[in-house]
PDB file of N, CA and C in Angstrom:
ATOM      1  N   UNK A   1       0.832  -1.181   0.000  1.00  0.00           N
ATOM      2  CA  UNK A   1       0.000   0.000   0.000  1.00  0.00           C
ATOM      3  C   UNK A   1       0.880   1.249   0.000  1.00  0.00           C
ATOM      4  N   UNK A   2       2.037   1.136   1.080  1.00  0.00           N
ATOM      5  CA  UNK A   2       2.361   2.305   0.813  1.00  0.00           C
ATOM      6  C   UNK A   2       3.604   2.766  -0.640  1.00  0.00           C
ATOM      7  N   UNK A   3       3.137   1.821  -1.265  1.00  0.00           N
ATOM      8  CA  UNK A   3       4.282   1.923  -2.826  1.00  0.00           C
ATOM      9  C   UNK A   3       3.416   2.424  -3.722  1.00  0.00           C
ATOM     10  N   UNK A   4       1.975   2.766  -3.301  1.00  0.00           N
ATOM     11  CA  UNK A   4       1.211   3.296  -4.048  1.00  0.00           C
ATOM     12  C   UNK A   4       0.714   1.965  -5.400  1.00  0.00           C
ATOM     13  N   UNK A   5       0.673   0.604  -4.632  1.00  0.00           N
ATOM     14  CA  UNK A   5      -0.121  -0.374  -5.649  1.00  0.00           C
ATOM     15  C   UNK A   5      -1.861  -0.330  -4.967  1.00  0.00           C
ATOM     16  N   UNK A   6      -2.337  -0.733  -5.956  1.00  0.00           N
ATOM     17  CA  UNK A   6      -3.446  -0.969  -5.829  1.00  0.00           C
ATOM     18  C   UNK A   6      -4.288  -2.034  -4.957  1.00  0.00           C
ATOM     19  N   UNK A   7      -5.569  -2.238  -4.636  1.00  0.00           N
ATOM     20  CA  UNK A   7      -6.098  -2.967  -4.068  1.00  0.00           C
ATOM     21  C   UNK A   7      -5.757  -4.402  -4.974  1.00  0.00           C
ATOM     22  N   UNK A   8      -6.332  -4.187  -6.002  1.00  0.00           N
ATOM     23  CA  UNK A   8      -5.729  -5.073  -6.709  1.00  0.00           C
ATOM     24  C   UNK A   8      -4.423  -5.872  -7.198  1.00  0.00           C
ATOM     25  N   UNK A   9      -3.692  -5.062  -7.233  1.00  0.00           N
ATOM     26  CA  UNK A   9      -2.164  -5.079  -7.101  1.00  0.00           C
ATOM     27  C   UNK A   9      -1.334  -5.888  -6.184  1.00  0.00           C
ATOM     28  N   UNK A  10      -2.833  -5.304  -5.014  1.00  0.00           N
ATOM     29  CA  UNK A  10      -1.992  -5.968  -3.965  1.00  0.00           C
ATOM     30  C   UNK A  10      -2.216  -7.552  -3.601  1.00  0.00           C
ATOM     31  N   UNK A  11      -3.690  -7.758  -4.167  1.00  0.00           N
ATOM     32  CA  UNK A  11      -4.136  -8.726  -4.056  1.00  0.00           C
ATOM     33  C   UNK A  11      -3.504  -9.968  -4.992  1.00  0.00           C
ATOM     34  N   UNK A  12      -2.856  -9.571  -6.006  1.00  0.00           N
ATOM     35  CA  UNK A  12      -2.021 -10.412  -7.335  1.00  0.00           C
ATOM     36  C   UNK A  12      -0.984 -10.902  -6.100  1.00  0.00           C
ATOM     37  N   UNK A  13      -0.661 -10.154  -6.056  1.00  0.00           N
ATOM     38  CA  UNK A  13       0.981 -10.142  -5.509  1.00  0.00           C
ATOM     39  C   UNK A  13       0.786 -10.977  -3.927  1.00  0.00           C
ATOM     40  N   UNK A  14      -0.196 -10.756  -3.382  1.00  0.00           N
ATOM     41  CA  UNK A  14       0.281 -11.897  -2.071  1.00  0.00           C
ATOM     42  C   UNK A  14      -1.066 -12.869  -2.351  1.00  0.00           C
ATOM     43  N   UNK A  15      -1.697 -13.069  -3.152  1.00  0.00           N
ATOM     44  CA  UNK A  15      -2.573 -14.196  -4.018  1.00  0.00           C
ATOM     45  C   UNK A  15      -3.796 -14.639  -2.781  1.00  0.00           C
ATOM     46  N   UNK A  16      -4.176 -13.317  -3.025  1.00  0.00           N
ATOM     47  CA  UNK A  16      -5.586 -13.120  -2.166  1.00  0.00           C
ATOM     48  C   UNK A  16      -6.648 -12.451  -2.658  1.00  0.00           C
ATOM     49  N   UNK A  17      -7.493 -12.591  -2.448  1.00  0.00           N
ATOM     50  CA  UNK A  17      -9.148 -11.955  -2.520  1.00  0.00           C
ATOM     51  C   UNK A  17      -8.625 -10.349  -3.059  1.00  0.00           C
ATOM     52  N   UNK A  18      -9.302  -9.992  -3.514  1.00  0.00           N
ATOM     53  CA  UNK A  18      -9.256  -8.418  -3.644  1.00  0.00           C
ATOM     54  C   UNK A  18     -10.215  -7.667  -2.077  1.00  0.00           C
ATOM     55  N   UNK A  19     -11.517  -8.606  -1.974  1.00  0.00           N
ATOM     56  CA  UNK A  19     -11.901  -7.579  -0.816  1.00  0.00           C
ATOM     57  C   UNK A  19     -11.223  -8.522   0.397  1.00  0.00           C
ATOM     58  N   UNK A  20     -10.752  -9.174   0.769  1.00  0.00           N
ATOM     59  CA  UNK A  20      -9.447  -9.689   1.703  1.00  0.00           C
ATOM     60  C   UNK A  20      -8.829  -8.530   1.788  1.00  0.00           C
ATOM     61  N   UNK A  21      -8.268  -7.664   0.937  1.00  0.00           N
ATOM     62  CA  UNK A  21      -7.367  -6.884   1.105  1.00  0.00           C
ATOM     63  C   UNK A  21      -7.997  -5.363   1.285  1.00  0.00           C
ATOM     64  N   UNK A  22      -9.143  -5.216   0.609  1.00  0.00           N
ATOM     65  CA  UNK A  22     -10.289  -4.196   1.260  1.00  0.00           C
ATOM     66  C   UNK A  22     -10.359  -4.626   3.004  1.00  0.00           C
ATOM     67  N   UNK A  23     -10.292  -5.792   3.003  1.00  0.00           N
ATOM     68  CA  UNK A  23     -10.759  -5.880   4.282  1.00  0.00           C
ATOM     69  C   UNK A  23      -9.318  -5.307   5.437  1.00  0.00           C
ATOM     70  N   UNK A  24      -8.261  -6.293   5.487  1.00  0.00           N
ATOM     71  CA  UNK A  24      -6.960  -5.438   5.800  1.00  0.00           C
ATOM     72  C   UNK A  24      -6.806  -3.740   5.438  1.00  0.00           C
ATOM     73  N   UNK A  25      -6.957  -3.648   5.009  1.00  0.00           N
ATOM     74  CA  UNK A  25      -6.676  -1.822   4.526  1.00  0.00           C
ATOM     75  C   UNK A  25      -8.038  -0.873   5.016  1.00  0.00           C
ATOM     76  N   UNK A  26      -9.278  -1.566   5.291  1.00  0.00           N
ATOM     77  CA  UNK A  26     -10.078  -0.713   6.300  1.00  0.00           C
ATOM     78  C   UNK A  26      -9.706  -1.092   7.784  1.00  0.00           C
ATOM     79  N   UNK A  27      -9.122  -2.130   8.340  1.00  0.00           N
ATOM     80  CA  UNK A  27      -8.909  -2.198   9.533  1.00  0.00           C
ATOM     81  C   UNK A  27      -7.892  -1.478   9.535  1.00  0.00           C
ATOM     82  N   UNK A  28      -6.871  -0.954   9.019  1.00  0.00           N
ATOM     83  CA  UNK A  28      -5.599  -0.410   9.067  1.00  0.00           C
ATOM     84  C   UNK A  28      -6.211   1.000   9.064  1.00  0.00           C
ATOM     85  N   UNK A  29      -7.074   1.281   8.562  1.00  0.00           N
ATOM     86  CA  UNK A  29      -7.624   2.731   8.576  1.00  0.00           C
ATOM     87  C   UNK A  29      -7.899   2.739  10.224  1.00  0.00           C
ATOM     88  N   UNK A  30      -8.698   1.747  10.378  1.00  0.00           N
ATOM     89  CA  UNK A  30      -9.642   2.060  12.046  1.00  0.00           C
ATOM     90  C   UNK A  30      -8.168   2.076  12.675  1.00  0.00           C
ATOM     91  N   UNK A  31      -7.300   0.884  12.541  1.00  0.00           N
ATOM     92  CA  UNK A  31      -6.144   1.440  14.042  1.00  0.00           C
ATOM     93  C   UNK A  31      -5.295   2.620  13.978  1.00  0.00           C
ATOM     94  N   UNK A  32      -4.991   2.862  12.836  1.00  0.00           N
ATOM     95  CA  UNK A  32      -4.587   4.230  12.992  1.00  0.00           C
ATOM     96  C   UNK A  32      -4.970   5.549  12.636  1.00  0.00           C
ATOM     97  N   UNK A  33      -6.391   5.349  13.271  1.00  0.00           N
ATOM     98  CA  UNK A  33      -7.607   6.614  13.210  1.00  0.00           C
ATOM     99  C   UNK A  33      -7.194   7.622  11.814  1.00  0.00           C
ATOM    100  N   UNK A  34      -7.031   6.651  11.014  1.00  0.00           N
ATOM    101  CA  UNK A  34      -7.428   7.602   9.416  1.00  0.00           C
ATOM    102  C   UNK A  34      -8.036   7.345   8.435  1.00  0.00           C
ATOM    103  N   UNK A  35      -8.027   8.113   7.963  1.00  0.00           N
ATOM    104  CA  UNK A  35      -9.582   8.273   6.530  1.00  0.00           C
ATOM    105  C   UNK A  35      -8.972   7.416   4.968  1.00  0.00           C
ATOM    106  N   UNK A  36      -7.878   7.215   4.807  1.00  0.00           N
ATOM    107  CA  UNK A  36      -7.528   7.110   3.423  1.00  0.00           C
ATOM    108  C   UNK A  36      -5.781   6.732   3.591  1.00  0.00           C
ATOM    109  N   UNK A  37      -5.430   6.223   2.433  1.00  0.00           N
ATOM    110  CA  UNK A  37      -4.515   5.808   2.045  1.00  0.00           C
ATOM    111  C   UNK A  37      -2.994   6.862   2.681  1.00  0.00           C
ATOM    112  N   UNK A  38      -3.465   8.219   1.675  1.00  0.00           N
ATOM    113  CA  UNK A  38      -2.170   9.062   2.357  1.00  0.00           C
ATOM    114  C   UNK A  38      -2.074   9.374   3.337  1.00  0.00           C
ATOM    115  N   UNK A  39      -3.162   9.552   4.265  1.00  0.00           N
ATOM    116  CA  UNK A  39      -2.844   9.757   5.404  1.00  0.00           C
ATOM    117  C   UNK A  39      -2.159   8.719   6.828  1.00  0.00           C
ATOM    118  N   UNK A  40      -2.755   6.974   5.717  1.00  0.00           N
ATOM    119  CA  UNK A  40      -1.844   5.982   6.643  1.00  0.00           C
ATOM    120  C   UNK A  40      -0.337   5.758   6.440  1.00  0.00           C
ATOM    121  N   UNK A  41      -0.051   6.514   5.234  1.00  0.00           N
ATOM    122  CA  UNK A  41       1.399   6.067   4.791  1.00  0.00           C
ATOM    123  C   UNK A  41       2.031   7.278   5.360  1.00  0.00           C
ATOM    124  N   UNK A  42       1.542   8.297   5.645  1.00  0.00           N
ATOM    125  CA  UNK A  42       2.408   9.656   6.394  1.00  0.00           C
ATOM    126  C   UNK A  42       2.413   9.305   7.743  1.00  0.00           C
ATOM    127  N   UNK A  43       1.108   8.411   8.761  1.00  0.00           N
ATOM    128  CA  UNK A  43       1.269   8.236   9.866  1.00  0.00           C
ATOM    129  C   UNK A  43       2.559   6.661  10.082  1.00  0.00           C
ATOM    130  N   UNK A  44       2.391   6.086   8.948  1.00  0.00           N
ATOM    131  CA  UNK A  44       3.712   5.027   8.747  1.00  0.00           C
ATOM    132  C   UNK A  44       4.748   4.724   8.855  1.00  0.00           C
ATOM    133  N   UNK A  45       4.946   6.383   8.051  1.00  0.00           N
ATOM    134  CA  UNK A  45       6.338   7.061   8.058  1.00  0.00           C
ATOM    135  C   UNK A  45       7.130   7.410   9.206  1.00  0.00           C
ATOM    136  N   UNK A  46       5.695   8.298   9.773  1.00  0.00           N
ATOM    137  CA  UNK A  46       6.244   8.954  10.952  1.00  0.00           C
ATOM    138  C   UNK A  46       6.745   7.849  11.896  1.00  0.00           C
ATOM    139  N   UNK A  47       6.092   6.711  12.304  1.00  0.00           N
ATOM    140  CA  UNK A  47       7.105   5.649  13.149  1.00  0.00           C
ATOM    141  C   UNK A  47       7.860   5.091  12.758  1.00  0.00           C
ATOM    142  N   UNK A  48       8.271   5.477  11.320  1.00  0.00           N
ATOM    143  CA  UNK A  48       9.823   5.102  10.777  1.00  0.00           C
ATOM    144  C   UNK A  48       9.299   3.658  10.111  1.00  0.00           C
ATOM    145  N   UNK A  49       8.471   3.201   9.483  1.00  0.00           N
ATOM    146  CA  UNK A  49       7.921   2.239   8.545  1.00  0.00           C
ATOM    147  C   UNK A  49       8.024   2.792   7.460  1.00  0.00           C
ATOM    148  N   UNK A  50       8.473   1.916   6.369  1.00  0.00           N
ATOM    149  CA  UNK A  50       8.134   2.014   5.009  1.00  0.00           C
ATOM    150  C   UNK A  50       9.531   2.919   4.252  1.00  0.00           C
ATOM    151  N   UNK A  51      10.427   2.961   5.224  1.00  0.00           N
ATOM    152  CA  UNK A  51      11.309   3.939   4.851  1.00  0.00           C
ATOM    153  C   UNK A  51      12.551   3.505   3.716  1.00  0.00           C
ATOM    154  N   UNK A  52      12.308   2.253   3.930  1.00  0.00           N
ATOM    155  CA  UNK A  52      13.258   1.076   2.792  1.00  0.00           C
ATOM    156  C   UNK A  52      13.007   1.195   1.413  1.00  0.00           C
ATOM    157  N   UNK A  53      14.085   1.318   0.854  1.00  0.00           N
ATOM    158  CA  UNK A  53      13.864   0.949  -0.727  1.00  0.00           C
ATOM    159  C   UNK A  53      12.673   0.125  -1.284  1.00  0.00           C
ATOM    160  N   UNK A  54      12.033   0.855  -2.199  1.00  0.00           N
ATOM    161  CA  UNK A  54      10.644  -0.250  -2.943  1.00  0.00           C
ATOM    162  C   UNK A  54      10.829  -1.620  -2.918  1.00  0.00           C
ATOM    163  N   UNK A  55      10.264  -2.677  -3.037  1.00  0.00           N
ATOM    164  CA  UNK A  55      10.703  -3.852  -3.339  1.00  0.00           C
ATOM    165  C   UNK A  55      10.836  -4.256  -4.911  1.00  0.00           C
ATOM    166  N   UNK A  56      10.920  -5.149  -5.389  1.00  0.00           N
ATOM    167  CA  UNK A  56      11.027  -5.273  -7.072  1.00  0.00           C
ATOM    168  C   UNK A  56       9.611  -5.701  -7.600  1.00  0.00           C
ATOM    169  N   UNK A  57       9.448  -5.214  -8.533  1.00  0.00           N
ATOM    170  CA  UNK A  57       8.020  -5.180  -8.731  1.00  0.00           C
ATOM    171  C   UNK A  57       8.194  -5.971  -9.881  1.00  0.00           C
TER     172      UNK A  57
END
């Protein structure tokens, strides 16, 4: 999510449901009390997640 792939994207890639991964990415909203995508990857950041080189796509 925070490489900016898609629901779908994401769902190819670890070979799951598409709403499986709707489902993960609204609970990730509720624990870290936010509305949307950019705002979980800036609160991500801020505890020093996600800060690694992309992976290979």
């Amino acid at each position: 999510m925070a490489h900016g792939d898609s629901n779908s994207r994401i769902a190819t890639r670890l070979t799951i449901s598409e709403k499986t991964v709707r489902n993960h990415v609204s609970n990730i909203f509720a624990k870290l009390a936010v509305a949307d995508r950019s705002q979980a990857i800036v609160r991500a950041r801020e505890a020093g997640l996600g800060v690694h080189p992309p992976y290979e796509r």
